[in-house]
Protein backbone atom coordinates (compact mmCIF):
# COMPACT_ATOMS: atom_id res chain seq x y z
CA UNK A 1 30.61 14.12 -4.14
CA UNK A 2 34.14 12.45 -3.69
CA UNK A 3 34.34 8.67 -2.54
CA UNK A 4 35.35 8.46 1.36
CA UNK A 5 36.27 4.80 1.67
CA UNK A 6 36.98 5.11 5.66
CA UNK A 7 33.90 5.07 7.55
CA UNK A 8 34.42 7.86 9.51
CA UNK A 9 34.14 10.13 6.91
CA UNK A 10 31.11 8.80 5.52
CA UNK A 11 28.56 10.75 7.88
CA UNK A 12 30.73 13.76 6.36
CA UNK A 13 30.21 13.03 2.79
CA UNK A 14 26.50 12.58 3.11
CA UNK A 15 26.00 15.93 5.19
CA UNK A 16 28.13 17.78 2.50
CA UNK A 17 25.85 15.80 -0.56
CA UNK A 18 22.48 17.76 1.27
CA UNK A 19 24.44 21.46 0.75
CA UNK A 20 24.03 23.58 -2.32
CA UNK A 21 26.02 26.89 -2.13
CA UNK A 22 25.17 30.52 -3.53
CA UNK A 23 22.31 32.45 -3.52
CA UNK A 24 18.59 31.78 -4.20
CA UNK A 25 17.30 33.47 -7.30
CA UNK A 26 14.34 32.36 -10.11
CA UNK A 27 15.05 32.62 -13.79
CA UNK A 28 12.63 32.05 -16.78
CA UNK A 29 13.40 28.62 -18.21
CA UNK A 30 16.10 28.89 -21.31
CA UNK A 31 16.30 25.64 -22.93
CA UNK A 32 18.04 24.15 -25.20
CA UNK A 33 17.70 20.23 -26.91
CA UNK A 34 20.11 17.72 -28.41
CA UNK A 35 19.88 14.48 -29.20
CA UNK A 36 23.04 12.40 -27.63
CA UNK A 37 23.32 9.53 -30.50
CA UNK A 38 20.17 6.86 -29.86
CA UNK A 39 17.27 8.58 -29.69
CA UNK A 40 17.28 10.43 -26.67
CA UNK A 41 16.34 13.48 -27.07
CA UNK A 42 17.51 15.90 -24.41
CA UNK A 43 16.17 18.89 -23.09
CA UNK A 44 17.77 21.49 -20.46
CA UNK A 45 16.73 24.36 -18.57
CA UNK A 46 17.61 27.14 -16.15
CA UNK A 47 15.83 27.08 -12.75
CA UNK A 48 17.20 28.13 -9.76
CA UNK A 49 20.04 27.79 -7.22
CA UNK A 50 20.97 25.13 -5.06
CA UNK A 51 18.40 22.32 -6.68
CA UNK A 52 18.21 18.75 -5.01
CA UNK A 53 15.21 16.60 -5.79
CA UNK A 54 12.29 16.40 -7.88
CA UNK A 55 9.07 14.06 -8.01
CA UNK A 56 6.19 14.40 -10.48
CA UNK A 57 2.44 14.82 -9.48
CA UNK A 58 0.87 13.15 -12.39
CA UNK A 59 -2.89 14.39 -10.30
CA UNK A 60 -1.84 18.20 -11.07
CA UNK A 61 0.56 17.40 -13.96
CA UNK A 62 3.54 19.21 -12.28
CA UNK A 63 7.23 18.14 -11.45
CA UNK A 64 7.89 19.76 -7.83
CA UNK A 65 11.57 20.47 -7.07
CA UNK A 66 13.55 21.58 -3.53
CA UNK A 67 16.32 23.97 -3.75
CA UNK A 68 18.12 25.32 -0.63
CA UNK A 69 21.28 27.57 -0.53
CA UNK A 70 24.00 27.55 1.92
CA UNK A 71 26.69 24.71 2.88
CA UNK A 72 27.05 23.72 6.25
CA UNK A 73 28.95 25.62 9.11
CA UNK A 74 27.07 28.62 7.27
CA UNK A 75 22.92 28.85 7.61
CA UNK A 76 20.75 28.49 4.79
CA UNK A 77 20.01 31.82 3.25
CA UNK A 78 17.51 30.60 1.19
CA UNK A 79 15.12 27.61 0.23
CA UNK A 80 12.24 27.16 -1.47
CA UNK A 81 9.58 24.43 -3.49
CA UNK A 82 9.71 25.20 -6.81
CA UNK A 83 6.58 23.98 -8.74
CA UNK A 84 7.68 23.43 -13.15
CA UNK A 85 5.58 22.84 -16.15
CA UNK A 86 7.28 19.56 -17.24
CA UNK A 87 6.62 20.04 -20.89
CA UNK A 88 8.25 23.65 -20.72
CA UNK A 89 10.19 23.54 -17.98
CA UNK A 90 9.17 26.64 -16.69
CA UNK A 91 8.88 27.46 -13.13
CA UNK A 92 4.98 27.77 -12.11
CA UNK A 93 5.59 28.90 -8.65
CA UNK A 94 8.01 28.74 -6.20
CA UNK A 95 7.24 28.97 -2.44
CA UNK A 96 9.22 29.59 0.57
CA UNK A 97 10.21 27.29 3.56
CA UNK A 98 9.21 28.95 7.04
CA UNK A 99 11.66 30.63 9.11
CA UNK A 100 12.27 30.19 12.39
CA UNK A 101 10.65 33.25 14.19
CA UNK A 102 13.17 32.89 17.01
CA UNK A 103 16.71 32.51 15.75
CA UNK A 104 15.74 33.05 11.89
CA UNK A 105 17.01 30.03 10.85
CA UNK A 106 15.63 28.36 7.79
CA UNK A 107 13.56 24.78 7.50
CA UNK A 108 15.40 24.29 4.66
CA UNK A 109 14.20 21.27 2.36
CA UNK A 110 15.83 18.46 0.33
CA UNK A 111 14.44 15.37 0.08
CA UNK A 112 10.87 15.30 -1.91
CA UNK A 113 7.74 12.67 -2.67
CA UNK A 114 4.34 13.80 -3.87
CA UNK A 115 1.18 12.58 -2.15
CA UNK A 116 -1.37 12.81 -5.09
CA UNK A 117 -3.85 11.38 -3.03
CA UNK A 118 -4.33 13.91 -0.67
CA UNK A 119 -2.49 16.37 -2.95
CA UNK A 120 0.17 17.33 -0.68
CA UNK A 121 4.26 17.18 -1.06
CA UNK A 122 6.59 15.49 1.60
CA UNK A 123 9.81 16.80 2.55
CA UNK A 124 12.82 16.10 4.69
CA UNK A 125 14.37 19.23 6.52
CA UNK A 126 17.64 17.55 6.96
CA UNK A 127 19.79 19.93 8.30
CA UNK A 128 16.66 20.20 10.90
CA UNK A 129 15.96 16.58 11.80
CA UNK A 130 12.30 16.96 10.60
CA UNK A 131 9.86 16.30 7.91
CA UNK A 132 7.39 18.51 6.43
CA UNK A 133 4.31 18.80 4.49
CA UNK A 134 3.28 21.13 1.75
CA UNK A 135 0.00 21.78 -0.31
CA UNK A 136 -0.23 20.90 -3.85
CA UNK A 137 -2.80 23.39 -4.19
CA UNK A 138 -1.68 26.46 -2.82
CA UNK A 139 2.24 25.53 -1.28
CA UNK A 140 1.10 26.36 2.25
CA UNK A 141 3.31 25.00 4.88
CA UNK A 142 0.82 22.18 6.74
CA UNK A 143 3.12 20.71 9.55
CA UNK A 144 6.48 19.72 10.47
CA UNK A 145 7.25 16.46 12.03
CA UNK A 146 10.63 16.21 14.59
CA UNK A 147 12.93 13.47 15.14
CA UNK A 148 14.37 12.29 12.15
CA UNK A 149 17.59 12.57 12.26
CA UNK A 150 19.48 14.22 9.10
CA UNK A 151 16.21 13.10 7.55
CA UNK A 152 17.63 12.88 3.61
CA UNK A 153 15.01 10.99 1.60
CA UNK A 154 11.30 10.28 1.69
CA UNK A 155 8.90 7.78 -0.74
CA UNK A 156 4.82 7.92 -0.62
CA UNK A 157 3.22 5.06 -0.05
CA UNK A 158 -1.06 5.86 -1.16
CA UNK A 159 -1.93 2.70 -0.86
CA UNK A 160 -1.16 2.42 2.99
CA UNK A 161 -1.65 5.76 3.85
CA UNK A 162 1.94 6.20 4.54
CA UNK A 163 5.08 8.70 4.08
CA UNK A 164 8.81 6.59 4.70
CA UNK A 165 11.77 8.95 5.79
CA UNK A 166 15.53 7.83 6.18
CA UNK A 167 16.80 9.06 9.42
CA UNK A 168 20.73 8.82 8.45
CA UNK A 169 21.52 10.18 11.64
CA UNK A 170 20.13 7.60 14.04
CA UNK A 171 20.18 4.55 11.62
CA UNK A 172 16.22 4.61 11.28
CA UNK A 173 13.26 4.37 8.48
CA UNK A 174 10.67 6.28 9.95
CA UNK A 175 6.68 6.21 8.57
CA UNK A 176 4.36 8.42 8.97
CA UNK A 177 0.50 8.57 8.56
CA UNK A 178 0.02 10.46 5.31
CA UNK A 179 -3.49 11.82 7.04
CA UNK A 180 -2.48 13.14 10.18
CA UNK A 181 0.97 13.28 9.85
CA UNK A 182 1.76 11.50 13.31
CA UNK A 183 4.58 8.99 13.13
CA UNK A 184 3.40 5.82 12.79
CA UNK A 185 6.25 3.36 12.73
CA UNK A 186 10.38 3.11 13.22
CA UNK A 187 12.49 0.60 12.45
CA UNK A 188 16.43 0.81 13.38
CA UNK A 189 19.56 -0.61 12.65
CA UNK A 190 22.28 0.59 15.23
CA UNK A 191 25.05 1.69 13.35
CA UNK A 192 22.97 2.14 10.04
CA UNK A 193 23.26 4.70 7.58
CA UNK A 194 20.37 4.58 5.77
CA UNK A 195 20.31 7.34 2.57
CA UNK A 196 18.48 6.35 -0.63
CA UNK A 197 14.49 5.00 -0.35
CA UNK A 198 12.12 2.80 -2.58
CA UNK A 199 8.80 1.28 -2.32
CA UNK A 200 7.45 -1.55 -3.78
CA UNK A 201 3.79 -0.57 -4.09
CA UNK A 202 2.62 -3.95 -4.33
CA UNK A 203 3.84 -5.39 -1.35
CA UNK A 204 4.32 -2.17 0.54
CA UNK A 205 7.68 -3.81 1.33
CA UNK A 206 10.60 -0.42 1.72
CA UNK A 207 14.00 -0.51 0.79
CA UNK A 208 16.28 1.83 2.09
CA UNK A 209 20.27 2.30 0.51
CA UNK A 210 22.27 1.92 4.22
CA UNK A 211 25.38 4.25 3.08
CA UNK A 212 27.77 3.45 5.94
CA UNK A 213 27.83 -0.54 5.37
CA UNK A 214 27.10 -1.16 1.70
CA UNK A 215 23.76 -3.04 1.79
CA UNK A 216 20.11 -2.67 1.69
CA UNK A 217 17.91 -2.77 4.52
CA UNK A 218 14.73 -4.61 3.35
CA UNK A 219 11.62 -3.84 5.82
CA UNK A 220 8.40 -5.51 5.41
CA UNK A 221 5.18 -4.79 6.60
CA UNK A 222 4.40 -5.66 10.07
CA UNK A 223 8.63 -6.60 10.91
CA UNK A 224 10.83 -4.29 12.98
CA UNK A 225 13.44 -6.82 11.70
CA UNK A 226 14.92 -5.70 8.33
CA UNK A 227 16.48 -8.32 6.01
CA UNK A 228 19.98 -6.90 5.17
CA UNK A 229 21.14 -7.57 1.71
CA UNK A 230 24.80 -6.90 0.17
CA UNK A 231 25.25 -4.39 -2.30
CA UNK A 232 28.35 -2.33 -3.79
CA UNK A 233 30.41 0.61 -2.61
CA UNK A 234 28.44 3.50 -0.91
CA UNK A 235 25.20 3.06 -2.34
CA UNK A 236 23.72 6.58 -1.82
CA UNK A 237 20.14 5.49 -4.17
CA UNK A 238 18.10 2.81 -4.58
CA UNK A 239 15.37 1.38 -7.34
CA UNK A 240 13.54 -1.30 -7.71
CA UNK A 241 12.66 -3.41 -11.03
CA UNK A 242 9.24 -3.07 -12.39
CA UNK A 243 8.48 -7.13 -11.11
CA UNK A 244 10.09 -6.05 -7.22
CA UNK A 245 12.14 -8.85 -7.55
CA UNK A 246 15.49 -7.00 -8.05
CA UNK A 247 16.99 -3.99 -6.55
CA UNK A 248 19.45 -1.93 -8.02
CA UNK A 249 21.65 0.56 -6.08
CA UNK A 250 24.03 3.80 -6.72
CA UNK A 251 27.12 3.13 -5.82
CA UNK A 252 29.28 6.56 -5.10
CA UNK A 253 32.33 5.02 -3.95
CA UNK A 254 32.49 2.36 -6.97
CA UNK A 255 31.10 4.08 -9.66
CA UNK A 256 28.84 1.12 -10.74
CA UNK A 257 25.29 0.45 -10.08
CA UNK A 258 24.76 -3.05 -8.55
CA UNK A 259 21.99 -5.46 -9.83
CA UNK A 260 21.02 -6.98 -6.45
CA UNK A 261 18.64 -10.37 -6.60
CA UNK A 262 16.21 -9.92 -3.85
CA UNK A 263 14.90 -13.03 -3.64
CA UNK A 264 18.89 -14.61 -3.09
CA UNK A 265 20.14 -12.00 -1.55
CA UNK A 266 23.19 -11.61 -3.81
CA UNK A 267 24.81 -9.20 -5.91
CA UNK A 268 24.14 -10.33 -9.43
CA UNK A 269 26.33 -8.35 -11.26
CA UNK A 270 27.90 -5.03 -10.83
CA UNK A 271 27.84 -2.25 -14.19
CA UNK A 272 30.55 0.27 -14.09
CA UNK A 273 29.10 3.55 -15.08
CA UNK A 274 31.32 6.81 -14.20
CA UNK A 275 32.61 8.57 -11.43
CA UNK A 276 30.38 9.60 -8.39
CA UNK A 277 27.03 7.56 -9.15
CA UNK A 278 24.48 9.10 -6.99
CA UNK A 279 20.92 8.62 -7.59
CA UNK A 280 19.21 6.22 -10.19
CA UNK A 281 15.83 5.32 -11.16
CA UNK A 282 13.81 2.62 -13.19
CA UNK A 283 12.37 3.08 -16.51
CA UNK A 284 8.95 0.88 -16.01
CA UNK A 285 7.95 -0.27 -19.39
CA UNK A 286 11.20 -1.48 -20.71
CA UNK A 287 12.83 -2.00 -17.17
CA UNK A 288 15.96 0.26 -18.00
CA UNK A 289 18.19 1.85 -15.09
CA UNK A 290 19.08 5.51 -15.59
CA UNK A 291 21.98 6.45 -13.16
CA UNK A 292 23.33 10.07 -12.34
CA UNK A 293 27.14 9.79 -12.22
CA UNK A 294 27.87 13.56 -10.22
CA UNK A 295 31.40 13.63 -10.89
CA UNK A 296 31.82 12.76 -14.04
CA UNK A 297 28.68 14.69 -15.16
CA UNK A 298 26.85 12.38 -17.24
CA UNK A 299 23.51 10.26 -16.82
CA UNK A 300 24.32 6.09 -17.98
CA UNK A 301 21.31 4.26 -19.67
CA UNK A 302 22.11 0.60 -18.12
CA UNK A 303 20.46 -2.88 -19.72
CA UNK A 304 20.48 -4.64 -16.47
CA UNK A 305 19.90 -7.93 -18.21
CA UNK A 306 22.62 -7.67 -20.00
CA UNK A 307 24.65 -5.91 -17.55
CA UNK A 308 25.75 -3.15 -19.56
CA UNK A 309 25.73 0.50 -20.41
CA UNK A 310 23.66 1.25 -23.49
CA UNK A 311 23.96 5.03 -23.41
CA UNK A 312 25.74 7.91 -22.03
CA UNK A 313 24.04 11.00 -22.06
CA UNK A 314 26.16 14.19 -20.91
CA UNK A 315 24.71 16.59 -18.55
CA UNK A 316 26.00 20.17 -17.16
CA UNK A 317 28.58 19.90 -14.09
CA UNK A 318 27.55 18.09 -10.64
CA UNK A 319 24.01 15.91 -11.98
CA UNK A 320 22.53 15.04 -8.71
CA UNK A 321 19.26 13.54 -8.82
CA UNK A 322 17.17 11.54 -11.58
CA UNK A 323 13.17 11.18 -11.10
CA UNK A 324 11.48 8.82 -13.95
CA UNK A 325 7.91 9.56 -15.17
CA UNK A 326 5.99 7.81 -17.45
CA UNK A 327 6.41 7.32 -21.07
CA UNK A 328 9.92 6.90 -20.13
CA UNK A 329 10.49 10.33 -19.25
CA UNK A 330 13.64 11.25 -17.16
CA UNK A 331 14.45 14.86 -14.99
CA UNK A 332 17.51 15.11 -13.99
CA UNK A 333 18.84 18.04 -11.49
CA UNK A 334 22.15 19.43 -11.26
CA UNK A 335 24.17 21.31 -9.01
CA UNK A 336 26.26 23.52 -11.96
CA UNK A 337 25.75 26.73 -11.37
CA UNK A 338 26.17 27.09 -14.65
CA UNK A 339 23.30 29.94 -15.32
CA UNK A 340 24.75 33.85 -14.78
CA UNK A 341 23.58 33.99 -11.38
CA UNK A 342 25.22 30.66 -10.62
CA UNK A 343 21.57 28.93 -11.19
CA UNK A 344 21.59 25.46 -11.65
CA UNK A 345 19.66 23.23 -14.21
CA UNK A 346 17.27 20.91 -15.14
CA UNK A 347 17.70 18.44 -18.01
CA UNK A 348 14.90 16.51 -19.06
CA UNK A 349 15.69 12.91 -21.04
CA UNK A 350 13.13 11.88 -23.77
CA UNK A 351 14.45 7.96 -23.80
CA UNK A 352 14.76 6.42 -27.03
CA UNK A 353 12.80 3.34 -27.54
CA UNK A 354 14.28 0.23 -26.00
């Protein structure tokens, strides 16, 4: 996605990010492996068209993926949860979004968290202003929540019993009771535009990437006043270290990701990493940042200590999201359409010890 430094085209950018174009087909995985230089070893794999997110269900040992087809003016002609093998890479199962009976419009899904403890998957329907849940078991549809305006991502909280959702659209994180699926709790910041979600588990303290004013909205438990925290150029993701005392965010319109000291609420230091950094996540054991940088198409391995990049590892055309597993295992989706239907991939990253 290209940087938009005027405001007004920010809303624009972020729409366009939740599109995928062409149509919706399966293929059997076809992998192939390198290893980039350090260690990494790298593994890739044809899935299907129009791939967003992924999250792993370490309860059912599965990584869970969205894919939906068609770019705004035009409807979605297709979308679907894909369920992979994460050792193979092969797709398990891949079920349909509803349709609406009426108009035949699609509930087309994006966003995606796993809820291992009651074995269900969370979803934002963003291009419908909704959330939805899915069984891990069988991939029925169990309910669709409204109001969430251009709903992009959503993070699991088991501990709590809740789901967090960024509503972009009205400047809102939204949470929802992960049992009955009622919305529980909103917070809003008028004139927010909240992307990019993370959860420290401990404190069950959310931090959500606000797009439109380059900072992080910090909201605690019991305060429907969020701390707002600096951070770099249209941060579109956000992580957390493994201790929750620093956040690190995406920064599209920079190219950098920004090491952001939570307990000062400064900007520590700021790591250039390529072109178009999107999404990013946190390596636990050795604390390592892994950052998808969508235009120039490669994935940076960043010391945040040290403030540098310690590995570039190329990826097909367009990365767009990174999910981190344990035993510092990495999937990263793209948006290539590099298969001979125009499928896109998945490349799984095998970090090298650190």
């Amino acid at each position: 996605m290209p940087s938009h430094h005027p405001r007004v085209h920010r809303a624009v950018a972020c729409a366009a990010a939740l599109a995928a174009v062409g149509a919706l087909s399966l293929t059997r995985a076809a992998t192939a492996e390198a290893g980039p230089g350090r260690g990494s070893t790298v593994t890739s794999a044809l899935l299907v068209q129009g791939l967003y997110q992924s999250a792993y269900s370490e309860r059912n040992d599965a990584l869970w993926a969205t894919a939906s087809v068609g770019r705004p003016p035009a409807p979605v002609t297709g979308s679907r949860l894909v369920r992979l093998d994460p050792r193979t890479l092969a797709v398990e199962a891949a079920y349909e979004a509803p349709v609406d009976p009426g108009d035949g419009s699609v509930e087309a899904v994006y966003g995606i968290d796993v809820d291992d403890e009651h074995n269900t998957v969370w979803v934002t329907n963003t291009l419908d202003d909704s959330v939805a849940v899915y069984s891990q078991r069988t991939g029925r549809h169990l309910a669709t929540v409204p109001g969430v305006a251009h709903a992009r991502e959503v993070v699991v909280d088991e501990r709590r019993d809740l789901v967090w959702a960024t509503a972009f659209g009205s400047g809102s994180v939204v949470a929802f009771d992960s049992r009955t699926h009622r919305e529980v709790r909103r917070v809003t910041v008028e004139g927010a535009g909240p992307t990019g979600l993370a959860l420290d588990e401990r404190t069950g303290t959310v931090y959500a990437a606000d797009f439109t004013h380059d900072r992080v909205l910090q909201v605690r438990p019991g305060s429907d006043r969020p701390r707002l925290l600096p951070t770099g150029d249209g941060p579109l993701s956000v992580s957390l270290s493994p201790d929750g005392r620093t956040a690190y965010t995406a920064d599209q319109g920079a190219g950098t990701v920004s090491v952001v000291d939570l307990r000062k609420g400064v900007v520590r230091r700021s790591v250039p990493t390529g072109e178009g950094t999107k999404s990013l996540a946190t390596e636990e054991r050795s604390g390592r940042v892994l950052a998808v940088n969508r235009l120039a198409g490669t994935v940076s391995v960043v010391d945040p200590r040290a403030g540098t990049v310690v590995e570039t590892i190329g990826t097909a055309a367009l990365p767009n999201h990174v999910h981190m597993t344990g035993g510092a295992v990495a999937y990263v989706l793209d948006k290539s359409a590099s298969g001979p239907a125009g499928e896109d991939r998945v490349t799984r990253i095998r970090l090298a010890a650190g």
